[in-house]
Each structure stands twice: as structure tokens, then as C-alpha cells.
C-alpha atoms as a PDB file:
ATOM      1  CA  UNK A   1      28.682  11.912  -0.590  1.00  0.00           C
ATOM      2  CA  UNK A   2      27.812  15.688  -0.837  1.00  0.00           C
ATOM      3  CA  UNK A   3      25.950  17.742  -3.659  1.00  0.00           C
ATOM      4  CA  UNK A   4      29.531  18.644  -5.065  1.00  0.00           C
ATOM      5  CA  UNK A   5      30.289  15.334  -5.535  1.00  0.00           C
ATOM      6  CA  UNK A   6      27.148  14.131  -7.629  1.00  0.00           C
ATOM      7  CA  UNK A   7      27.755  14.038 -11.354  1.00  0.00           C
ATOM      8  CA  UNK A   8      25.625  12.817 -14.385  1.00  0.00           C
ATOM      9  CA  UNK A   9      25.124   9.403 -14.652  1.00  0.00           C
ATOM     10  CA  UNK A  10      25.262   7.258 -18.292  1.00  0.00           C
ATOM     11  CA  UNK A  11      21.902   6.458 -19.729  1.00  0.00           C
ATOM     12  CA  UNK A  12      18.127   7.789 -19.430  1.00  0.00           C
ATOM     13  CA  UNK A  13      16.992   9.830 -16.902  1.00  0.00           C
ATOM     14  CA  UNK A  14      13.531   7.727 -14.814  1.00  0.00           C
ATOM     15  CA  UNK A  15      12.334  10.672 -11.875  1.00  0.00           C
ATOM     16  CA  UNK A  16       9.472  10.390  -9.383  1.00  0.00           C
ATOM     17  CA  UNK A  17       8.640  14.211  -8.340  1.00  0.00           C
ATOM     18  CA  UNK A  18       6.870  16.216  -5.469  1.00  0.00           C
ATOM     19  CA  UNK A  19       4.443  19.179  -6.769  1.00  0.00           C
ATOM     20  CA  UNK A  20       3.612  22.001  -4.378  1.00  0.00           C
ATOM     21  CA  UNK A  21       0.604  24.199  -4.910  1.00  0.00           C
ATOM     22  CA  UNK A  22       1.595  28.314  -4.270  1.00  0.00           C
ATOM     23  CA  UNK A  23      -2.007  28.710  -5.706  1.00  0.00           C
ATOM     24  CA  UNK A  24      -3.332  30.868  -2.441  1.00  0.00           C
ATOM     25  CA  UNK A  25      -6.832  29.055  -3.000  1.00  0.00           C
ATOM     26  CA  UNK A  26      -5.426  25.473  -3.187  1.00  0.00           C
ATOM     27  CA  UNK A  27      -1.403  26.083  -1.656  1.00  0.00           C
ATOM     28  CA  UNK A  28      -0.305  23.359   0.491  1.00  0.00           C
ATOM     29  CA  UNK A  29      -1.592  20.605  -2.148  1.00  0.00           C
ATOM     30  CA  UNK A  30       1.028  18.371  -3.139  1.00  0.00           C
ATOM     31  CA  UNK A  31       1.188  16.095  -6.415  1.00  0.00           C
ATOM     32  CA  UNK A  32       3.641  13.211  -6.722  1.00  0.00           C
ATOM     33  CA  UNK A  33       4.334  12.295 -10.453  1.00  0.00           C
ATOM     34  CA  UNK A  34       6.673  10.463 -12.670  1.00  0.00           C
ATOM     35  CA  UNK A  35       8.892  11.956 -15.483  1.00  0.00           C
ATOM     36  CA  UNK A  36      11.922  11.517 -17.653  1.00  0.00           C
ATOM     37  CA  UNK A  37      12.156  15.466 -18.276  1.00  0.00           C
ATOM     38  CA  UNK A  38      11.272  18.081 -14.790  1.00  0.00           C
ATOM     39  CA  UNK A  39      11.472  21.169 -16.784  1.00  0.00           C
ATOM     40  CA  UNK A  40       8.964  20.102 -19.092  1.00  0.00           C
ATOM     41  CA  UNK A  41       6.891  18.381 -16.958  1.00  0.00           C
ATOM     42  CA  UNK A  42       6.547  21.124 -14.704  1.00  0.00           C
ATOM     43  CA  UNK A  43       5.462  23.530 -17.459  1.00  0.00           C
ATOM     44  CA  UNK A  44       2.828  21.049 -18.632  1.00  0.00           C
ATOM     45  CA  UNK A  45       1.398  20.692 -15.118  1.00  0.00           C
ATOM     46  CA  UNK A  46       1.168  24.616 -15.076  1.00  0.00           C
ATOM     47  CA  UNK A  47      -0.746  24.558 -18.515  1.00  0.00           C
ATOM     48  CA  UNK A  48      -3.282  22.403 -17.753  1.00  0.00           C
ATOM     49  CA  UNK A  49      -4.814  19.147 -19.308  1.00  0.00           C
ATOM     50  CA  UNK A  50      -4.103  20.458 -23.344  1.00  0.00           C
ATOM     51  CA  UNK A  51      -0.792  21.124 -22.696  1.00  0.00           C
ATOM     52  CA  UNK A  52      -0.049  17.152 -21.200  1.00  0.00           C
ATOM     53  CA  UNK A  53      -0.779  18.248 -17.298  1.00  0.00           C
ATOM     54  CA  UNK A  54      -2.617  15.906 -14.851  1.00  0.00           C
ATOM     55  CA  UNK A  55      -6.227  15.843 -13.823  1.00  0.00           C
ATOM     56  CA  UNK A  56      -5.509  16.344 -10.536  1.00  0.00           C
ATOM     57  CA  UNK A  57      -3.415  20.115 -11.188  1.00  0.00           C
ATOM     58  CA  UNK A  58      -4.947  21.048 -13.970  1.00  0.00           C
ATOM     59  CA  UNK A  59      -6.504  24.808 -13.071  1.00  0.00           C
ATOM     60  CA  UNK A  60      -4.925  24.958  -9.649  1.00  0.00           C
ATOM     61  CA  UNK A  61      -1.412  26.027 -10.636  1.00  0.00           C
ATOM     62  CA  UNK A  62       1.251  27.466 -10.011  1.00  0.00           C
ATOM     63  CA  UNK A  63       2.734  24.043  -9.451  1.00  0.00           C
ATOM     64  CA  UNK A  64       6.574  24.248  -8.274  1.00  0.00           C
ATOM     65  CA  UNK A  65       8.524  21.246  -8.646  1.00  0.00           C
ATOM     66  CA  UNK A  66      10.091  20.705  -5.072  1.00  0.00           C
ATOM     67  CA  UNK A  67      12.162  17.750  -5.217  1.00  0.00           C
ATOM     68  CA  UNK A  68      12.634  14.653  -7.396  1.00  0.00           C
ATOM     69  CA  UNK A  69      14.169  11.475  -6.677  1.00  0.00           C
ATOM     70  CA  UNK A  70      16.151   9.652  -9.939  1.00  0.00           C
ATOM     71  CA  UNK A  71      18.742   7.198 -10.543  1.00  0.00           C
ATOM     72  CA  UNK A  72      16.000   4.294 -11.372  1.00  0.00           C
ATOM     73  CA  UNK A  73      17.420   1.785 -13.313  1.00  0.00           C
ATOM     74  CA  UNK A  74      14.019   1.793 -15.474  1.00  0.00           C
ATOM     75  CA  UNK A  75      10.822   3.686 -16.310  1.00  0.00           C
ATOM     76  CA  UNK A  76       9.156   0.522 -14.338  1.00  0.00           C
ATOM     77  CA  UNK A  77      11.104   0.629 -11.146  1.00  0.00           C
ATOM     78  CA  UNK A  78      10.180   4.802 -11.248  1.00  0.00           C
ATOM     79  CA  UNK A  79       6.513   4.196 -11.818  1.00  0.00           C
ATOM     80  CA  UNK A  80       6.586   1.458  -8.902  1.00  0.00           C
ATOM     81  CA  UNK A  81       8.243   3.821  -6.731  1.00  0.00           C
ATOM     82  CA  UNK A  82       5.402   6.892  -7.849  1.00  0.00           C
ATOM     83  CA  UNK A  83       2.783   4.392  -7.377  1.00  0.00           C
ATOM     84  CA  UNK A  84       3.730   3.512  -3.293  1.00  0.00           C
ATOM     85  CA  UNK A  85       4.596   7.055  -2.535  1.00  0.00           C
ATOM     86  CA  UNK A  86       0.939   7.925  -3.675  1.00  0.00           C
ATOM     87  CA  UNK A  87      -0.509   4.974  -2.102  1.00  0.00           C
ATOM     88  CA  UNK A  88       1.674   4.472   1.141  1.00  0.00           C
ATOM     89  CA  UNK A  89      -1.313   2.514   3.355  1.00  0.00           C
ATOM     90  CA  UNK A  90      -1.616  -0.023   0.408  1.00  0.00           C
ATOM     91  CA  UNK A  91       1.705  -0.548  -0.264  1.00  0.00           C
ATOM     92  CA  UNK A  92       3.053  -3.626   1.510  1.00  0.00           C
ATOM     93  CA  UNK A  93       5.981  -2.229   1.905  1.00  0.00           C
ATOM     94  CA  UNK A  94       5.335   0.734   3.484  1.00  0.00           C
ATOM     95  CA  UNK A  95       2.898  -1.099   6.186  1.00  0.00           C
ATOM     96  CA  UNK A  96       5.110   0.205   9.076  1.00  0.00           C
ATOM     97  CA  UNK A  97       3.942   3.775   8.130  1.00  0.00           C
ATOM     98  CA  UNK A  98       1.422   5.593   9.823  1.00  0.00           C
ATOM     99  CA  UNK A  99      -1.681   7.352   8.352  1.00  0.00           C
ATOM    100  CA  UNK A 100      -1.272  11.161   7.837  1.00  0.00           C
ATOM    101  CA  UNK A 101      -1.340  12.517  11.506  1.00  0.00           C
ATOM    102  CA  UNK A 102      -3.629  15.634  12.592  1.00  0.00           C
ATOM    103  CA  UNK A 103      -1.808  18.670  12.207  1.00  0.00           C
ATOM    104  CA  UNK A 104       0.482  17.247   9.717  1.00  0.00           C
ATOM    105  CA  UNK A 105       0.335  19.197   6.362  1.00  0.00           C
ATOM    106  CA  UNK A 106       0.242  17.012   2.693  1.00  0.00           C
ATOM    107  CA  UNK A 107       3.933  18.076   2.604  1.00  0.00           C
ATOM    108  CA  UNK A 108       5.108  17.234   5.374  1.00  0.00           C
ATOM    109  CA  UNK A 109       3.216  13.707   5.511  1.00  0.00           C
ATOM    110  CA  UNK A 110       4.809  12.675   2.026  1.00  0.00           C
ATOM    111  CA  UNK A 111       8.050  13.899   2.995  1.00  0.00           C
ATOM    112  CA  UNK A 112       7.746  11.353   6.172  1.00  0.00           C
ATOM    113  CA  UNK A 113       6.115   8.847   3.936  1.00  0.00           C
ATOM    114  CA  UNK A 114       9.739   9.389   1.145  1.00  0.00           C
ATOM    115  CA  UNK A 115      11.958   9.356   3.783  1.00  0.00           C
ATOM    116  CA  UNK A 116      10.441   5.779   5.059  1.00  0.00           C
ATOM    117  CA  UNK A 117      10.648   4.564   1.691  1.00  0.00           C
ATOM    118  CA  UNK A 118      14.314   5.195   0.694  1.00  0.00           C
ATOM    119  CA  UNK A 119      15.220   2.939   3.887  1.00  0.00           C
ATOM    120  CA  UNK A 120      12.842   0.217   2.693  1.00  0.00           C
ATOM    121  CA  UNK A 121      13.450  -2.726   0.681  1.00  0.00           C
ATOM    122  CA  UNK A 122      13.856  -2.786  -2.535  1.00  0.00           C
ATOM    123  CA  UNK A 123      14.380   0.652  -3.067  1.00  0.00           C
ATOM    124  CA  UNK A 124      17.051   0.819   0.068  1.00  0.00           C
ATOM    125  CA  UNK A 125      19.365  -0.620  -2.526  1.00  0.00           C
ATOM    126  CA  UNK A 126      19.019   1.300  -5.795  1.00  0.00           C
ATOM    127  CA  UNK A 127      21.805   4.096  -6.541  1.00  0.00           C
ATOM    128  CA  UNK A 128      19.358   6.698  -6.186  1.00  0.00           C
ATOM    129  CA  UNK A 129      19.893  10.584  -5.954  1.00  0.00           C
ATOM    130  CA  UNK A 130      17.137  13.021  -3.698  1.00  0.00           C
ATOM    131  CA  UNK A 131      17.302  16.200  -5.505  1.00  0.00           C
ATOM    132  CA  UNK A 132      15.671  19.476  -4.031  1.00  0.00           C
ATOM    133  CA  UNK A 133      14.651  21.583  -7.068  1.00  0.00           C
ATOM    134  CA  UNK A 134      13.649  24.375  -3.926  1.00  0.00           C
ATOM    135  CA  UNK A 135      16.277  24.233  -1.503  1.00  0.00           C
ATOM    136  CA  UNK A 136      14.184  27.470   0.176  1.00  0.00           C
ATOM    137  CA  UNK A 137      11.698  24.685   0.533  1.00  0.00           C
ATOM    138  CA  UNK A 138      13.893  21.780   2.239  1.00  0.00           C
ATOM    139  CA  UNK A 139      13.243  20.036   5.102  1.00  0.00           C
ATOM    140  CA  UNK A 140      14.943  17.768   6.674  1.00  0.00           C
ATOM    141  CA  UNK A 141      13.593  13.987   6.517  1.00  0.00           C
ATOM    142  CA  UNK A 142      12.480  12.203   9.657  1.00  0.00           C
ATOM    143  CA  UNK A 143      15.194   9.315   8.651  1.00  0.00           C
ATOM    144  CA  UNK A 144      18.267  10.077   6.805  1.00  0.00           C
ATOM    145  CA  UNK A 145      18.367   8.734   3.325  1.00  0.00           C
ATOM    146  CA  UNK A 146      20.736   5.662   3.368  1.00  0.00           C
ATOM    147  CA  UNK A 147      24.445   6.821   2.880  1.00  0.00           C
ATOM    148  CA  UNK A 148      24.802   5.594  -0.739  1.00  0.00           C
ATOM    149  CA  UNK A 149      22.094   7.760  -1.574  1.00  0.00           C
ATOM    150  CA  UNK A 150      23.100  11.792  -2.517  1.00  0.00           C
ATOM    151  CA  UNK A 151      22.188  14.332  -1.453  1.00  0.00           C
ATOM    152  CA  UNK A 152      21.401  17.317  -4.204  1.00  0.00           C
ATOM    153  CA  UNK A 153      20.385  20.693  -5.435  1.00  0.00           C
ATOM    154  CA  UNK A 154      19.265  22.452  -8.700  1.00  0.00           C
ATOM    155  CA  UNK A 155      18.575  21.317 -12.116  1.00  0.00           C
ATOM    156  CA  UNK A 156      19.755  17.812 -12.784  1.00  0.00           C
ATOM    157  CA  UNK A 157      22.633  17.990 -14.874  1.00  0.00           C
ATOM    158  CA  UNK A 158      22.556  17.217 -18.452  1.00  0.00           C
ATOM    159  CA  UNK A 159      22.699  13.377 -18.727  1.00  0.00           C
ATOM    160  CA  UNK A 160      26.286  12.516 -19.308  1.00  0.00           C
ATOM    161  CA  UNK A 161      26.736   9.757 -22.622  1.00  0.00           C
ATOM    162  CA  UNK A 162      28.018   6.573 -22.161  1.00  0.00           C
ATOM    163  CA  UNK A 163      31.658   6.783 -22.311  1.00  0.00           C
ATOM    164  CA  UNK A 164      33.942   4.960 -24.669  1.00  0.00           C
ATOM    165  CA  UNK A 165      36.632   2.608 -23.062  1.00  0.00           C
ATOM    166  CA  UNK A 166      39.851   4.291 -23.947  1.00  0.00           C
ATOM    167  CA  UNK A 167      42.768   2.368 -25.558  1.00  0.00           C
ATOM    168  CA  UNK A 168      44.740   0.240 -23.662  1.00  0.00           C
ATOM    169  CA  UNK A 169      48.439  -0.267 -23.411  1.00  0.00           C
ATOM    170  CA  UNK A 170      48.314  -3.170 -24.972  1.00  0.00           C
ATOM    171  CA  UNK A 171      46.239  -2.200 -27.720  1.00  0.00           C
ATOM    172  CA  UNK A 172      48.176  -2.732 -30.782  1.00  0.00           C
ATOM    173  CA  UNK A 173      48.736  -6.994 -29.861  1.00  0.00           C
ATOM    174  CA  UNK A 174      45.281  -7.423 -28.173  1.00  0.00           C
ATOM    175  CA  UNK A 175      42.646  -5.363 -29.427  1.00  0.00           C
ATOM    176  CA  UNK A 176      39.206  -5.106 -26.990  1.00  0.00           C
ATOM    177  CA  UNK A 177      37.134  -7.752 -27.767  1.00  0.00           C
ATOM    178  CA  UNK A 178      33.654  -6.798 -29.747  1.00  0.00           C
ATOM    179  CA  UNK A 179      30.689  -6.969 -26.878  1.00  0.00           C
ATOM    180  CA  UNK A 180      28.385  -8.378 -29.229  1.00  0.00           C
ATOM    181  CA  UNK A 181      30.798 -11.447 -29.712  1.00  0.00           C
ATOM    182  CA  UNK A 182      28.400 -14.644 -29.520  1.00  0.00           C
ATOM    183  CA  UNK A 183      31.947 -16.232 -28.979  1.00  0.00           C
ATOM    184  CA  UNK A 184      32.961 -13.637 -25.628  1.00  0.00           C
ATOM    185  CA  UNK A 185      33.256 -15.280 -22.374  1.00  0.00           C
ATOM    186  CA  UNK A 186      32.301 -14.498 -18.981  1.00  0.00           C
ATOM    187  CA  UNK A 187      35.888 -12.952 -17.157  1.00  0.00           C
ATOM    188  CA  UNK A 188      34.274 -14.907 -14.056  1.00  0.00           C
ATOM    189  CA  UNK A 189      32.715 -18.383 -15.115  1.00  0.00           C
ATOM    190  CA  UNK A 190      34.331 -18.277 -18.495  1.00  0.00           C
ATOM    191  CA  UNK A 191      31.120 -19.596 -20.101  1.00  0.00           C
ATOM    192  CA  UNK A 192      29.871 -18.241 -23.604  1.00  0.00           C
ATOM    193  CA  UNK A 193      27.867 -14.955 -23.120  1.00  0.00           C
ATOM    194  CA  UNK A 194      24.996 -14.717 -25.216  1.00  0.00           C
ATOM    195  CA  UNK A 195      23.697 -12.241 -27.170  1.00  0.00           C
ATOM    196  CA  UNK A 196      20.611 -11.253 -25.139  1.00  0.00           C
ATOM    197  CA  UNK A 197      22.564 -11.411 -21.862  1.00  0.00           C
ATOM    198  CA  UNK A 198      23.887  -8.032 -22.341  1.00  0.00           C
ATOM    199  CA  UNK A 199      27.264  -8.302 -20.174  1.00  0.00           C
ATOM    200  CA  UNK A 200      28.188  -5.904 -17.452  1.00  0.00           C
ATOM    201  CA  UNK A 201      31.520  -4.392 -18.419  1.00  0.00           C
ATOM    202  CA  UNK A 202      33.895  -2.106 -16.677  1.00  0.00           C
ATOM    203  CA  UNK A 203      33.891   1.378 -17.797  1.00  0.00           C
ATOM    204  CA  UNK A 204      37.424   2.124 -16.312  1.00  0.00           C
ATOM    205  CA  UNK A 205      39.810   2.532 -19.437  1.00  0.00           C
ATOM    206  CA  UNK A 206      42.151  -0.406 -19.989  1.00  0.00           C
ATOM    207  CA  UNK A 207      39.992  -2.738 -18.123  1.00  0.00           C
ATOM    208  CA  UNK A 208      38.491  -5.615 -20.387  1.00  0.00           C
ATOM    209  CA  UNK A 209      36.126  -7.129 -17.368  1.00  0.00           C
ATOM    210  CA  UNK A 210      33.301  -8.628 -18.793  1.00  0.00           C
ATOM    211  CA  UNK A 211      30.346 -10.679 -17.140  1.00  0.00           C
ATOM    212  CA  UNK A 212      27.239 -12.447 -17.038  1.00  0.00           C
ATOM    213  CA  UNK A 213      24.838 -10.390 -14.671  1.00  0.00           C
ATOM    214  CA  UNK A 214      24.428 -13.102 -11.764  1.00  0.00           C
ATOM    215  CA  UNK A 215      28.201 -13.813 -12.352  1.00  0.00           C
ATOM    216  CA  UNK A 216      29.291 -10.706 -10.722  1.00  0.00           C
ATOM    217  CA  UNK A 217      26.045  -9.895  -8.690  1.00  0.00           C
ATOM    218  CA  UNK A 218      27.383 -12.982  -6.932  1.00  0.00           C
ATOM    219  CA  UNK A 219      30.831 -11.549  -6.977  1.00  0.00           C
ATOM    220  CA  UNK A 220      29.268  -8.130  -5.210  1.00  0.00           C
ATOM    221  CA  UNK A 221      27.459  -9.859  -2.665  1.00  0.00           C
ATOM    222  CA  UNK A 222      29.858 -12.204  -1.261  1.00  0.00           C
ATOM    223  CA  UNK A 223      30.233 -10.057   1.820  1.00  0.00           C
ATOM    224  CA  UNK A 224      26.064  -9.598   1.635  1.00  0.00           C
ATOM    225  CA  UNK A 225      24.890 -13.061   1.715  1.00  0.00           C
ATOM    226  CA  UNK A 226      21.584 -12.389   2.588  1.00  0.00           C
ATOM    227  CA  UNK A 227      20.721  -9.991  -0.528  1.00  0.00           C
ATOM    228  CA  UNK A 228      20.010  -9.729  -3.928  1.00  0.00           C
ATOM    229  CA  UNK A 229      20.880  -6.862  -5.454  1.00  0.00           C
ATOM    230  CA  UNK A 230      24.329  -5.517  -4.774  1.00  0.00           C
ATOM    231  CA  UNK A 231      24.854  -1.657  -3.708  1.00  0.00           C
ATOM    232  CA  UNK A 232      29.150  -1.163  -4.868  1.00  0.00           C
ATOM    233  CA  UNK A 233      31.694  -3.831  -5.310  1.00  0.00           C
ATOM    234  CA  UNK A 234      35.016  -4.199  -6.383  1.00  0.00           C
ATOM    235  CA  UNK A 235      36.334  -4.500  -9.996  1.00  0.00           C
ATOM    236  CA  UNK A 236      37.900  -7.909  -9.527  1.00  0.00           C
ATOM    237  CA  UNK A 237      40.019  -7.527 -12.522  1.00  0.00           C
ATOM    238  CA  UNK A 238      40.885  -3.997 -12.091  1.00  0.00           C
ATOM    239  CA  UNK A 239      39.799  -3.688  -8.273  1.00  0.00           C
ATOM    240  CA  UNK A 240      38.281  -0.462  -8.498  1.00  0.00           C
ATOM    241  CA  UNK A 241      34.898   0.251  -6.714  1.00  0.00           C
ATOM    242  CA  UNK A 242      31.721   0.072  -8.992  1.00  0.00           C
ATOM    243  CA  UNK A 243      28.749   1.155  -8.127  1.00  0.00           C
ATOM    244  CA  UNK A 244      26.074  -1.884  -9.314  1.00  0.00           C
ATOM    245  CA  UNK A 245      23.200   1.377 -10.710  1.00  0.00           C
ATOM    246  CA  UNK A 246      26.154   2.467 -13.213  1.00  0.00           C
ATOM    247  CA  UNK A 247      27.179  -1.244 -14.455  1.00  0.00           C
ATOM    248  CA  UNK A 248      23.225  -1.546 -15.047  1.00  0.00           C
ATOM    249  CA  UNK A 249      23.278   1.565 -17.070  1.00  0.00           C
ATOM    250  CA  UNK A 250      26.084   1.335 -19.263  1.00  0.00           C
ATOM    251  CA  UNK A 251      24.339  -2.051 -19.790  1.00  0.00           C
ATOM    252  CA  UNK A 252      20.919  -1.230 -20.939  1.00  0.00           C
ATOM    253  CA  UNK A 253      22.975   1.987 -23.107  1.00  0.00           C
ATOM    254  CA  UNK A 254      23.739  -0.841 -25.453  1.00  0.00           C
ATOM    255  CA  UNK A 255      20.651  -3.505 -25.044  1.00  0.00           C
ATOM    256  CA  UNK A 256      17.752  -1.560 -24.693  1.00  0.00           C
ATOM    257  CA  UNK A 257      15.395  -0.151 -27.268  1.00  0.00           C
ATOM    258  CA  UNK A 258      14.525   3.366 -27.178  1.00  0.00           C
ATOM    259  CA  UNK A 259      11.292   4.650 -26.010  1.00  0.00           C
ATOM    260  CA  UNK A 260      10.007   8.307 -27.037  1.00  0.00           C
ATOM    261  CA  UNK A 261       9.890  10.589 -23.563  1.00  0.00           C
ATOM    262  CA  UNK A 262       7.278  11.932 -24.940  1.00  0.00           C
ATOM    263  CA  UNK A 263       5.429   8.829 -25.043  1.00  0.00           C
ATOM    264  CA  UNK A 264       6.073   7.682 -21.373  1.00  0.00           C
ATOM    265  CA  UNK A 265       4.900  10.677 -19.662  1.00  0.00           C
ATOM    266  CA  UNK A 266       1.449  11.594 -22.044  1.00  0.00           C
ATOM    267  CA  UNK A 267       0.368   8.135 -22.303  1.00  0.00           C
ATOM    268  CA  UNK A 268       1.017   8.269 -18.247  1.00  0.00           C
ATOM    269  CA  UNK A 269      -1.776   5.162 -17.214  1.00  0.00           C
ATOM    270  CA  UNK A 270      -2.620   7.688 -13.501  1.00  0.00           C
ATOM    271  CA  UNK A 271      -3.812  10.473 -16.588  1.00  0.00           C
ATOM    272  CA  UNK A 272      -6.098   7.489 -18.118  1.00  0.00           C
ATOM    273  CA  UNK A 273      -7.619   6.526 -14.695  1.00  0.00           C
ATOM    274  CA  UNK A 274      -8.551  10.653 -13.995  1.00  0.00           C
ATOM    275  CA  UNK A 275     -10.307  11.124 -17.491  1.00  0.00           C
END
């Protein structure tokens, strides 16, 4: 799948980021950093500690955001991610990966060290995007990035909102049942869904699929056996390919509460440990 084919996704935008230093004193340092907002984040790097920067960048700038991989399913699963690209040799999985070579710059070593990581379990398996903010800046990665995961330039688009299941031919005799229903049953096991379960539904319009999580994770995998977390399956009521990342967003659209951006990134525990 090509840049022209990567379009906003439903839900909250979770980025891990690579900082490059054009400071002539300090260019070549590289920062890697989590954020839910790159334009902003990149201008608080540049103003230092008051204005929400790091530690680490504070007084070296100008910082240029390079690149940013996003598609995590949570803030979590992005600060996991930030945590093992800044710690590769005490990262489990990442044990395959050499230390920084002689020669090799800070880019180029944490390019090697991202390009390991999007072929390693368990991020090999999230819908995931690699965006290059600085295409002038590219290089290309010592592995290709699995083929699920994009390839992608400029800005990330404005985040796309959830969208509404459109009526359905049949819409006047059998209306779409309510997804908070404590009554709604699973399309696959037909057992009651509960309320906290938070069911994965279709988003194509006039299909009413609805399911527990492990109902159609199970469904997804059946030509996986040996994995966990599904990549793309087929709509077994509609049979149109899903990809697993959406069904998880348009899922946690309607179950999960809000948290203030602002919140995530300044209360930031890596700021807490440089103080």
C-alpha cells in the first residue's frame, strides 16, 4: 500500500517520533519521543523546558521532527514502543540487535534499531503507519517494514471521526439494533454481550455484524493458528476485508474515556526521570 493510498484512521492519534538536531554544535543528536499531537510537540521541544520540551533538547534546538510511527491502538502500546526504541539492548525483544556500530551515526543506528522492531513481535502485527515528516531526510531501512505497514509522507492528516453506519435497506422493518443493548448477541456465538465488552462491529453500511472480541479474533485467525492478534480478516457476514487496528478503534470510539492530550504528553513519566 503506497502513500496515496493511506487515509485517516477513526479514533485518537498515539505517535512515537524521531528528533534530529540541525543545531551545528549538537547536529546529528537524535531524540525519540512519544506524542498524540507532532506539530505541537515539535514546537515545545524547540522552546525548551517552560514551554513542555524534554530535558534532554531543551537549549540544543532546532529540533526537526523526522519521522513518526502511529496507528497504536493505545497511549500504552505507543509508550511501550518509545520505551524499546530508546532502550534497544534491554529490550527483550530486540536482543537480536546489535550495539551501535563504529562509524554508525545516532541516526542511522535508530533507524536500524526501527526497522528491526516493526518486524518483531508484537509490534509486527499492529496496523501501524511509518511517516517521514522530512522526506529530504529518508533513508531507506535495513529491513522493509512488513507489507501491512504504509508507507507515508507529510503532516498526518486530520484524524477522520468515527463514521455513522448508514441506513440499511431494510431499515424501515428492522431497525439497527442499539450497541449498548445488555440484551445484543454475539453474530458469532450468539451469547449475550455485555456492557463492558464493547463489541467489534462492522463499519461497512448495511452490515449489522456484531461480536465479542475473542469471538472474531478467533474468526481472523483461523488461517493463523499460531497467533494472537489478527492483522485483516474477512467480514463473515458481509465478507469484506477488515483490518483488526480499525475494528479496535471504532471500538474504543465508543468505550473509552477521554484523556486530555495535554495531559499525556506534559505529565510524560521520561520528563519526571530527567528533572
Amino acid at each position: 500500500m503506497g502513500p496515496a493510498g493511506v487515509t485517516a484512521r477513526p479514533g485518537r492519534f498515539f505517535g512515537v517520533y524521531l528528533l534530529y538536531c540541525l543545531n551545528p554544535r549538537y547536529r546529528g543528536r537524535v531524540y525519540v519521543g512519544f506524542t498524540v499531537n507532532p506539530a505541537r510537540r515539535v514546537q515545545q521541544h524547540n522552546g525548551g523546558r517552560k514551554k513542555g520540551g524534554a530535558w534532554r533538547t531543551s537549549g540544543r534546538g532546532p529540533w526537526e521532527m523526522v519521522l513518526v510511527v502511529h496507528g497504536f491502538p493505545s497511549a500504552v502500546a505507543a509508550l511501550r514502543f518509545e520505551w524499546a526504541w530508546q532502550h534497544p539492548h534491554a529490550s527483550r525483544r530486540l536482543a537480536h540487535v546489535g550495539p551501535r556500530l563504529r562509524g554508525e551515526t545516532a541516526f542511522a543506528f535508530h533507524l536500524r534499531v526501527l526497522a528491526h522492531m516493526l518486524r518483531a513481535p508484537p509490534w509486527a502485527r499492529l496496523p501501524l503507519t511509518l511517516r517521514w515528516l522530512r522526506p529530504d531526510l529518508r533513508q531507506d531501512l535495513c529491513l522493509p517494514p512488513p507489507p501491512h505497514v504504509p508507507l507515508a509522507f507529510g503532516p498526518p492528516p486530520p484524524q477522520a471521526p468515527a463514521p455513522r453506519r448508514r441506513a440499511g435497506p431494510f431499515d424501515d422493518t428492522e431497525p439497527e439494533p442499539d450497541q449498548g443493548d445488555p440484551g445484543a448477541c454475539c453474530s458469532l456465538c450468539a451469547q449475550t454481550i455485555q456492557d463492558e465488552e464493547g463489541p467489534l462491529c462492522c463499519p461497512n453500511p448495511g452490515c449489522w455484524l456484531r461480536a465479542h472480541v475473542i469471538c472474531l479474533a478467533e474468526e481472523f485467525l483461523r488461517e493463523e493458528p499460531g497467533q494472537l492478534l489478527p492483522l485483516e480478516g474477512q467480514c463473515p457476514s458481509c465478507e469484506k476485508s477488515l483490518l483488526w487496528g480499525d475494528l479496535i478503534w471504532l471500538c474504543q470510539m465508543d468505550t473509552e474515556k477521554e484523556v486530555e492530550d495535554s495531559e499525556l504528553e506534559e505529565a510524560h513519566w521520561t520528563d519526571l526521570l530527567e528533572t
